[in-house]
PDB file of N, CA and C in Angstrom:
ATOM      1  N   UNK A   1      42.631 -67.747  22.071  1.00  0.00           N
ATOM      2  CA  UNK A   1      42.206 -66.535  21.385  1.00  0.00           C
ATOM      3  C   UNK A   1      41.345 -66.939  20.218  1.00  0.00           C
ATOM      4  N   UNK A   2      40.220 -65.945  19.935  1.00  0.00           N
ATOM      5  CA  UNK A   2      39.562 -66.323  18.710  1.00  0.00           C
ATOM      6  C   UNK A   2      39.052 -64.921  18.507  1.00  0.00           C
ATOM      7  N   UNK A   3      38.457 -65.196  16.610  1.00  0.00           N
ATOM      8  CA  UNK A   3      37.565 -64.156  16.544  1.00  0.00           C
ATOM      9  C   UNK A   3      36.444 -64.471  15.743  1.00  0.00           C
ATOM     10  N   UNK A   4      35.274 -64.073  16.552  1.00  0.00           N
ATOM     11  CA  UNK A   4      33.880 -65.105  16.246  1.00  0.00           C
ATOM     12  C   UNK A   4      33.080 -63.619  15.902  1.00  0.00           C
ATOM     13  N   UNK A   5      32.215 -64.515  14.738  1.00  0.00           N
ATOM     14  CA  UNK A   5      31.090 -63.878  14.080  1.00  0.00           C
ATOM     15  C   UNK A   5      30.072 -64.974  14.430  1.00  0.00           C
ATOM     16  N   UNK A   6      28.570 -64.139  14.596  1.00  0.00           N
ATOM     17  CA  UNK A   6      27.421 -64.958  14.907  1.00  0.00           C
ATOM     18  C   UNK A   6      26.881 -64.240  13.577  1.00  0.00           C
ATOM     19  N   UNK A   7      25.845 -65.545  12.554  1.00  0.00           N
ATOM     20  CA  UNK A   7      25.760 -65.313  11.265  1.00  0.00           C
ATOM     21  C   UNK A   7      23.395 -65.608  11.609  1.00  0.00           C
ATOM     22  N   UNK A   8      23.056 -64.906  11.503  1.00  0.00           N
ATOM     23  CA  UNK A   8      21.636 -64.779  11.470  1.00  0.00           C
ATOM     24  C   UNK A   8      21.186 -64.556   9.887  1.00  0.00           C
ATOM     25  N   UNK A   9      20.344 -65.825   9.539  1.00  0.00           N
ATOM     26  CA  UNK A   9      20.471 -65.506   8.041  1.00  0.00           C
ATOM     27  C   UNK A   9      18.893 -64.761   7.784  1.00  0.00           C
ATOM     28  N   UNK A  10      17.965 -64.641   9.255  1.00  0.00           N
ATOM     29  CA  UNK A  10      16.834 -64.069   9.127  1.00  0.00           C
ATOM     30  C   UNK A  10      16.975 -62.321  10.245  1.00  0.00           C
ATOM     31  N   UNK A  11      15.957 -61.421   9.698  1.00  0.00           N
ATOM     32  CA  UNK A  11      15.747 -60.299  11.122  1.00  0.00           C
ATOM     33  C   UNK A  11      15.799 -61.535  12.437  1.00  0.00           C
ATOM     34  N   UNK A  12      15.973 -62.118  12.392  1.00  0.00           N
ATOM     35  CA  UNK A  12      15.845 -62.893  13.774  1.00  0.00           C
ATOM     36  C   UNK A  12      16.302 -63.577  14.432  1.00  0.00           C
ATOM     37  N   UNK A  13      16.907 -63.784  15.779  1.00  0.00           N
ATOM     38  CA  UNK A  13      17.966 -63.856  16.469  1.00  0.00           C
ATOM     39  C   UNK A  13      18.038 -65.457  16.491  1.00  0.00           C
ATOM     40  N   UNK A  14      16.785 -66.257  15.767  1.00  0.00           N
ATOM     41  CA  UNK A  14      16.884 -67.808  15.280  1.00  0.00           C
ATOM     42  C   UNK A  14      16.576 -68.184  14.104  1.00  0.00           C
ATOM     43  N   UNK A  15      17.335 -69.069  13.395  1.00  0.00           N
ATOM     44  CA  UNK A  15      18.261 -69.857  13.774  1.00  0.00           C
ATOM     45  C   UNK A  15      19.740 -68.825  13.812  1.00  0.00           C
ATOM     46  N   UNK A  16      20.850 -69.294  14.237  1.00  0.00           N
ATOM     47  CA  UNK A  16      21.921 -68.968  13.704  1.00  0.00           C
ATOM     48  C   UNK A  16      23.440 -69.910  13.607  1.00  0.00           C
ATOM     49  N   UNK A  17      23.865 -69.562  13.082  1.00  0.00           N
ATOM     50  CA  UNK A  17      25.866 -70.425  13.268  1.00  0.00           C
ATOM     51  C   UNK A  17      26.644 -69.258  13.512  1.00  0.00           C
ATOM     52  N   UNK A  18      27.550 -70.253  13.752  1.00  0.00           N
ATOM     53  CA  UNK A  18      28.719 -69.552  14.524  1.00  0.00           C
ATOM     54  C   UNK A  18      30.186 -69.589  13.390  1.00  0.00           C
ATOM     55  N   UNK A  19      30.969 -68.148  12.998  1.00  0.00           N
ATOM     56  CA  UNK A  19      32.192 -68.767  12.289  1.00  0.00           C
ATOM     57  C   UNK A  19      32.834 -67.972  13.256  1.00  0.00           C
ATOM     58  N   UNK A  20      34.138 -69.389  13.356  1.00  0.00           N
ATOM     59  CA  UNK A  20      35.248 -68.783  14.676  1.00  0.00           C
ATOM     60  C   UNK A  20      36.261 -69.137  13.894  1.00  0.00           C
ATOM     61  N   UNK A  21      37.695 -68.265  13.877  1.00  0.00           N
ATOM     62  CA  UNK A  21      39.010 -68.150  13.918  1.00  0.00           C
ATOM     63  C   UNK A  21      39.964 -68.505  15.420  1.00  0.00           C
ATOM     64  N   UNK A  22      40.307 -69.697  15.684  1.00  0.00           N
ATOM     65  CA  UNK A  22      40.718 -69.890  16.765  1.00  0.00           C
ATOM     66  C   UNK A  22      42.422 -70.396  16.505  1.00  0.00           C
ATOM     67  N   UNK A  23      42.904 -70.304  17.895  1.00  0.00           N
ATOM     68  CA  UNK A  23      43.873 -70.634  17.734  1.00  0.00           C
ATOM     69  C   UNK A  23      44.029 -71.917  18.830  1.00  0.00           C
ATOM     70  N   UNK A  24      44.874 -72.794  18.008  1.00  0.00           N
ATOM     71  CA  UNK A  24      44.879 -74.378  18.518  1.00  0.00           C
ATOM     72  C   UNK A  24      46.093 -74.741  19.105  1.00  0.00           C
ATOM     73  N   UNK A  25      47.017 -74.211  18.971  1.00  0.00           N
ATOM     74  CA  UNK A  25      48.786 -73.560  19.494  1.00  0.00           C
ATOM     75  C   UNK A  25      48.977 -72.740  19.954  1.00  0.00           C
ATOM     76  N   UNK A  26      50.402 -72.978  20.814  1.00  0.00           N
ATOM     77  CA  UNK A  26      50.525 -71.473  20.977  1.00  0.00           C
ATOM     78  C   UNK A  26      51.220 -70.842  19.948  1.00  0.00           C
ATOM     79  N   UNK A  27      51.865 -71.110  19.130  1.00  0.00           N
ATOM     80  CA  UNK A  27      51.851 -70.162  17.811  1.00  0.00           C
ATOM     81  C   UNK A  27      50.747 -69.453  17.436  1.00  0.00           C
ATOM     82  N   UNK A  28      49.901 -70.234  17.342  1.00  0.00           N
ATOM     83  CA  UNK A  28      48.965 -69.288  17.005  1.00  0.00           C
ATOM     84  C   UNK A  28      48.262 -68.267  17.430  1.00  0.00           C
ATOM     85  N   UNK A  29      48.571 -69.199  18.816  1.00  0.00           N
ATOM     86  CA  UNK A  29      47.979 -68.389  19.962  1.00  0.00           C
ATOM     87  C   UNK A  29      48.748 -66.917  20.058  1.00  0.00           C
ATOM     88  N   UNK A  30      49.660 -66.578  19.326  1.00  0.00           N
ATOM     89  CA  UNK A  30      50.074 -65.641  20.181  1.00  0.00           C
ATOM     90  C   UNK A  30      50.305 -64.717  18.938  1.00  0.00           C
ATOM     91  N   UNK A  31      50.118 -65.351  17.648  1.00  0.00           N
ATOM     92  CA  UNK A  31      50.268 -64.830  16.258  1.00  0.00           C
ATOM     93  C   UNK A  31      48.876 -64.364  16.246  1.00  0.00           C
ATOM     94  N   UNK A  32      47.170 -64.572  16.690  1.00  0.00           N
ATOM     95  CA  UNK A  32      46.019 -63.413  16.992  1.00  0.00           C
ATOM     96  C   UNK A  32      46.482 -62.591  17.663  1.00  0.00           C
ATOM     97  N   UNK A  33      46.863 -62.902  18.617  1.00  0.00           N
ATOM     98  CA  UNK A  33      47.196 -62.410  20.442  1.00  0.00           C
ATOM     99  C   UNK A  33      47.932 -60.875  19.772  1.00  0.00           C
ATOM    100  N   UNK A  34      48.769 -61.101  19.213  1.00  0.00           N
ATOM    101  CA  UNK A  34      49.510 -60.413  18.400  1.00  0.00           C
ATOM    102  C   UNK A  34      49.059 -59.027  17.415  1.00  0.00           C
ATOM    103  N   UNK A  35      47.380 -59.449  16.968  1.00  0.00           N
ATOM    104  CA  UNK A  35      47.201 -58.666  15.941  1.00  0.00           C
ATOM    105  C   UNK A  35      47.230 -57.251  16.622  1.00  0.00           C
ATOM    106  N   UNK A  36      47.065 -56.134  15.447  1.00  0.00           N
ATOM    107  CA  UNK A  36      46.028 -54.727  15.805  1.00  0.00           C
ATOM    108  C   UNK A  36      44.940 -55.251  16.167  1.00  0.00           C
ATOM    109  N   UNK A  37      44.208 -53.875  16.273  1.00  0.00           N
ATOM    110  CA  UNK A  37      42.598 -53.954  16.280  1.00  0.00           C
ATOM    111  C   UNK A  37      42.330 -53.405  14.812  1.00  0.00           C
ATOM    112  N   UNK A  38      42.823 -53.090  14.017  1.00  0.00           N
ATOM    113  CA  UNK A  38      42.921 -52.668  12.748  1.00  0.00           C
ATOM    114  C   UNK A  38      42.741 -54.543  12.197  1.00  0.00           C
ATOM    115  N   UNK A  39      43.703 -55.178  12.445  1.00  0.00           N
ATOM    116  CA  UNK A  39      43.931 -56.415  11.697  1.00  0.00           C
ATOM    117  C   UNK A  39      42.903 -57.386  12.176  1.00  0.00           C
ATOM    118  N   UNK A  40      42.547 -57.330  13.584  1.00  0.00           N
ATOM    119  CA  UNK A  40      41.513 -58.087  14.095  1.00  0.00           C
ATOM    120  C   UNK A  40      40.207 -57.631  13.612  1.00  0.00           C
ATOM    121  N   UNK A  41      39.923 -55.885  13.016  1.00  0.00           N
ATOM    122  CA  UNK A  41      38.649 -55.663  12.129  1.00  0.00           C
ATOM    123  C   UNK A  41      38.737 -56.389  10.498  1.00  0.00           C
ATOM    124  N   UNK A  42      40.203 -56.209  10.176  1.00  0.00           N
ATOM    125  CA  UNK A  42      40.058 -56.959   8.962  1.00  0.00           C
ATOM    126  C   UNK A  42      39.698 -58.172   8.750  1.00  0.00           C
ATOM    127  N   UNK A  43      40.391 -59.115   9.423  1.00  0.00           N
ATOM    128  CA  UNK A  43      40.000 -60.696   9.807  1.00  0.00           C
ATOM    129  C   UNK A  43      38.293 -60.769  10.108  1.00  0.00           C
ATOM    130  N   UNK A  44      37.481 -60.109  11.003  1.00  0.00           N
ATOM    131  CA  UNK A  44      36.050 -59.846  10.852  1.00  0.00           C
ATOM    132  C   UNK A  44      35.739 -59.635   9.584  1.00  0.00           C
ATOM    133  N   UNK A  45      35.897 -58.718   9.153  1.00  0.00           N
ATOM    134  CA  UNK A  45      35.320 -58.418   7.573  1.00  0.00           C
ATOM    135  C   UNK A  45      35.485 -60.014   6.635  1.00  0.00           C
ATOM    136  N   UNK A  46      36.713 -60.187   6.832  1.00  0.00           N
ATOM    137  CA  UNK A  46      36.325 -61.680   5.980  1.00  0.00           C
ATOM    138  C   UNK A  46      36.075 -62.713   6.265  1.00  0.00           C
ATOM    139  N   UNK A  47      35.474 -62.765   7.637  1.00  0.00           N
ATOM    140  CA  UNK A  47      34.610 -63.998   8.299  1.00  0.00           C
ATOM    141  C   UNK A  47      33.173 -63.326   7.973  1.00  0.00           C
ATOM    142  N   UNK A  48      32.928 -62.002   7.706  1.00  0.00           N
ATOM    143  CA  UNK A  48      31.661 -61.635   7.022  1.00  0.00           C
ATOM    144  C   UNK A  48      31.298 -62.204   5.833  1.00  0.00           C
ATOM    145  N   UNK A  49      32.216 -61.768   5.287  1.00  0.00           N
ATOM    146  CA  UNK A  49      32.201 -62.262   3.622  1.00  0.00           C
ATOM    147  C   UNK A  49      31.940 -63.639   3.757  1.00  0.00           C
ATOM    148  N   UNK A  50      32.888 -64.164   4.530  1.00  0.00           N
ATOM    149  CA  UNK A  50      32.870 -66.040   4.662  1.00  0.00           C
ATOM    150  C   UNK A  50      31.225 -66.243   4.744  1.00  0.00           C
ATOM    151  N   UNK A  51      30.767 -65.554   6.002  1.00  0.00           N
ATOM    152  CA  UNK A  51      29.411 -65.780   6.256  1.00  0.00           C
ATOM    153  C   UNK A  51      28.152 -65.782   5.135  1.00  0.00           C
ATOM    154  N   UNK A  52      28.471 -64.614   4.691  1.00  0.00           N
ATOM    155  CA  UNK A  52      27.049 -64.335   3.302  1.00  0.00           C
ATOM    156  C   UNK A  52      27.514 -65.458   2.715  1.00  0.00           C
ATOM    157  N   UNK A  53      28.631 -65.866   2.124  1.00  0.00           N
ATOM    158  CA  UNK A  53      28.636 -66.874   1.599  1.00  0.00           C
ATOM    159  C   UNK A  53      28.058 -68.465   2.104  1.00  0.00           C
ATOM    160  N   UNK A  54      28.373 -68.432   2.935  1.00  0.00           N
ATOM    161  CA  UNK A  54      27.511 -69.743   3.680  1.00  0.00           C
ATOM    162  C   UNK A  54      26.353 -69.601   3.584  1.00  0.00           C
ATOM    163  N   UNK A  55      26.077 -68.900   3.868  1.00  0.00           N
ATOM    164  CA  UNK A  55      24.150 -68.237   4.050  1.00  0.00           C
ATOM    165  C   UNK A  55      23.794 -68.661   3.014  1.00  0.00           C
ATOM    166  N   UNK A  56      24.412 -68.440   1.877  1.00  0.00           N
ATOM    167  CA  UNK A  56      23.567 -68.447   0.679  1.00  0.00           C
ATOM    168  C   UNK A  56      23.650 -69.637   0.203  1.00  0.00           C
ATOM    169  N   UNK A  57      24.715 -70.512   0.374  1.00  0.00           N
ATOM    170  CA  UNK A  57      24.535 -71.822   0.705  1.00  0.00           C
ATOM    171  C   UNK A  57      23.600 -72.790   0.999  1.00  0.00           C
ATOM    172  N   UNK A  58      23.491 -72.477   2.645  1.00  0.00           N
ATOM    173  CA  UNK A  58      22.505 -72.995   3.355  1.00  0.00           C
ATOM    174  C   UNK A  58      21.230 -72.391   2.720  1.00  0.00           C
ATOM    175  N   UNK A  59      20.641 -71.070   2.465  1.00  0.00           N
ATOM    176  CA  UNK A  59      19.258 -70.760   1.365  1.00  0.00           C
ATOM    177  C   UNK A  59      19.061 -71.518   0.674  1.00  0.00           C
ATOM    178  N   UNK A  60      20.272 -71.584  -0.417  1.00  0.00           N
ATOM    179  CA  UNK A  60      19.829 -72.611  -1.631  1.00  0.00           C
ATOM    180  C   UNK A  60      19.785 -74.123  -1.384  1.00  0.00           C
ATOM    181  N   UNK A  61      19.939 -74.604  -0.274  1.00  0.00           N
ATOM    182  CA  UNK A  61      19.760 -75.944   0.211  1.00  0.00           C
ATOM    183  C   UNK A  61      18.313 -76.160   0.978  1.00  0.00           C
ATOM    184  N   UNK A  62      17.754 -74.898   1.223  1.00  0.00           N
ATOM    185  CA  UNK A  62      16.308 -74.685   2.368  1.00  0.00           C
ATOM    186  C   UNK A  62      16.841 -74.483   3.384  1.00  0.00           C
ATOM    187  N   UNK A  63      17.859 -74.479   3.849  1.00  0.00           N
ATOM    188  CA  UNK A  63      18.084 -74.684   5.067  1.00  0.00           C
ATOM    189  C   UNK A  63      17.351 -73.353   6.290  1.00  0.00           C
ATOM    190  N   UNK A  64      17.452 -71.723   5.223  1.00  0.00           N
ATOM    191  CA  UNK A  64      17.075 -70.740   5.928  1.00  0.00           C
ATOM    192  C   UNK A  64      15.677 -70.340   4.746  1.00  0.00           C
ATOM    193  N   UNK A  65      16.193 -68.811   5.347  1.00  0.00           N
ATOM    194  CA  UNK A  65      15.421 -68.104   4.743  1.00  0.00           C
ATOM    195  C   UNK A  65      15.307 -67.937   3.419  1.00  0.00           C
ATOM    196  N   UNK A  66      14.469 -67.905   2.392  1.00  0.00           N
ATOM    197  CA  UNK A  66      14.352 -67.608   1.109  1.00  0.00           C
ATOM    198  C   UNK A  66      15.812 -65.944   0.803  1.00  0.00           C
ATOM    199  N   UNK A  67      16.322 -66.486  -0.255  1.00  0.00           N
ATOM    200  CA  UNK A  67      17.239 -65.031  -0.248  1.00  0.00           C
ATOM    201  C   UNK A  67      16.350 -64.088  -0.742  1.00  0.00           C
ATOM    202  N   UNK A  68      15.074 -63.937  -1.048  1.00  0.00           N
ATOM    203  CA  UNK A  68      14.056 -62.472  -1.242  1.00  0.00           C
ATOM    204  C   UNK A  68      13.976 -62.218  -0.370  1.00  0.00           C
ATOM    205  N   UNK A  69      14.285 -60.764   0.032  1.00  0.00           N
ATOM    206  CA  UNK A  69      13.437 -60.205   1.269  1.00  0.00           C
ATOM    207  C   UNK A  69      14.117 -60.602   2.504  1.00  0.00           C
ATOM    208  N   UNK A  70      15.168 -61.739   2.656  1.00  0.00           N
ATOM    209  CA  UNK A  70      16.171 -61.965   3.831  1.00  0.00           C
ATOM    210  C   UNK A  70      17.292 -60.926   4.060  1.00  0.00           C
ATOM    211  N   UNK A  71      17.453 -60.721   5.087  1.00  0.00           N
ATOM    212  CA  UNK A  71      18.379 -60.049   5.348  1.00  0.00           C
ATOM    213  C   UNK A  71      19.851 -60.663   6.005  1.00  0.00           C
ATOM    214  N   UNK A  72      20.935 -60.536   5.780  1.00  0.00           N
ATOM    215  CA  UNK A  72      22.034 -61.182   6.808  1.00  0.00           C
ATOM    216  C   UNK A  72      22.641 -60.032   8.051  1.00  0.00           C
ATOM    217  N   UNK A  73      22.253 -60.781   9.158  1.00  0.00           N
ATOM    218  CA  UNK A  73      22.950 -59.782  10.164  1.00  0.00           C
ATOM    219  C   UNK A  73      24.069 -60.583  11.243  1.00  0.00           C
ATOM    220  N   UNK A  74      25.034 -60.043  11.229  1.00  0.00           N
ATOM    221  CA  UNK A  74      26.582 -59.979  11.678  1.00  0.00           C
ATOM    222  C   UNK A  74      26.331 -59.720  12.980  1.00  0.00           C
ATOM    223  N   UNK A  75      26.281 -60.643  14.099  1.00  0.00           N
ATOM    224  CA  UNK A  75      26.353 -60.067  15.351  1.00  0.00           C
ATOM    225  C   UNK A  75      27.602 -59.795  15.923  1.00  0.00           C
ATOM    226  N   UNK A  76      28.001 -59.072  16.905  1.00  0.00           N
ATOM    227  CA  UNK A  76      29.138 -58.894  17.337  1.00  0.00           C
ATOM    228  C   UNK A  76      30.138 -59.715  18.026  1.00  0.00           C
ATOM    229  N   UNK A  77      31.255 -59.845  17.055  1.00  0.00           N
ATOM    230  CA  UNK A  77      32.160 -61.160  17.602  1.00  0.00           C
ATOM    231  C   UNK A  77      33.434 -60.565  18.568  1.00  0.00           C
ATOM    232  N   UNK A  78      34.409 -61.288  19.197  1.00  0.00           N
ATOM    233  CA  UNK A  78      35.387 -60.625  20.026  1.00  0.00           C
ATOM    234  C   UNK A  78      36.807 -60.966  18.777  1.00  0.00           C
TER     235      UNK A  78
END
């Protein structure tokens, strides 16, 4: 089980990374397995947050886009 965000730090579907919540046990496995869809939107929301934060990271390193005028878009994770 996991729950993955695809992090685009431009309008554009390149470059991008990937942040995943996985489970490596079956504890864990079964402690996602387990959530709502309420709790599995919350857990998204703060792999969002996680994300802008990276982004801006990787910006201030060059890695992407200048943060003027960039946009961050959240593609749809499971």
């Amino acid at each position: 089980m996991d729950i993955t965000r695809d992090l685009f730090p431009t309008d554009g579907r390149s470059p991008y990374v990937t942040l995943t919540l996985a489970s490596r046990d079956i504890e864990s496995h079964n402690l996602l397995t387990g959530l709502s869809g309420a709790e599995r939107d919350r857990i998204g929301e703060a792999l969002n947050a996680a994300g802008r934060a990276i982004l801006d990271v990787l910006r201030d390193a060059g890695g992407g886009a200048s943060a003027a005028g960039a946009r961050t878009n959240f593609g749809c994770g499971t």
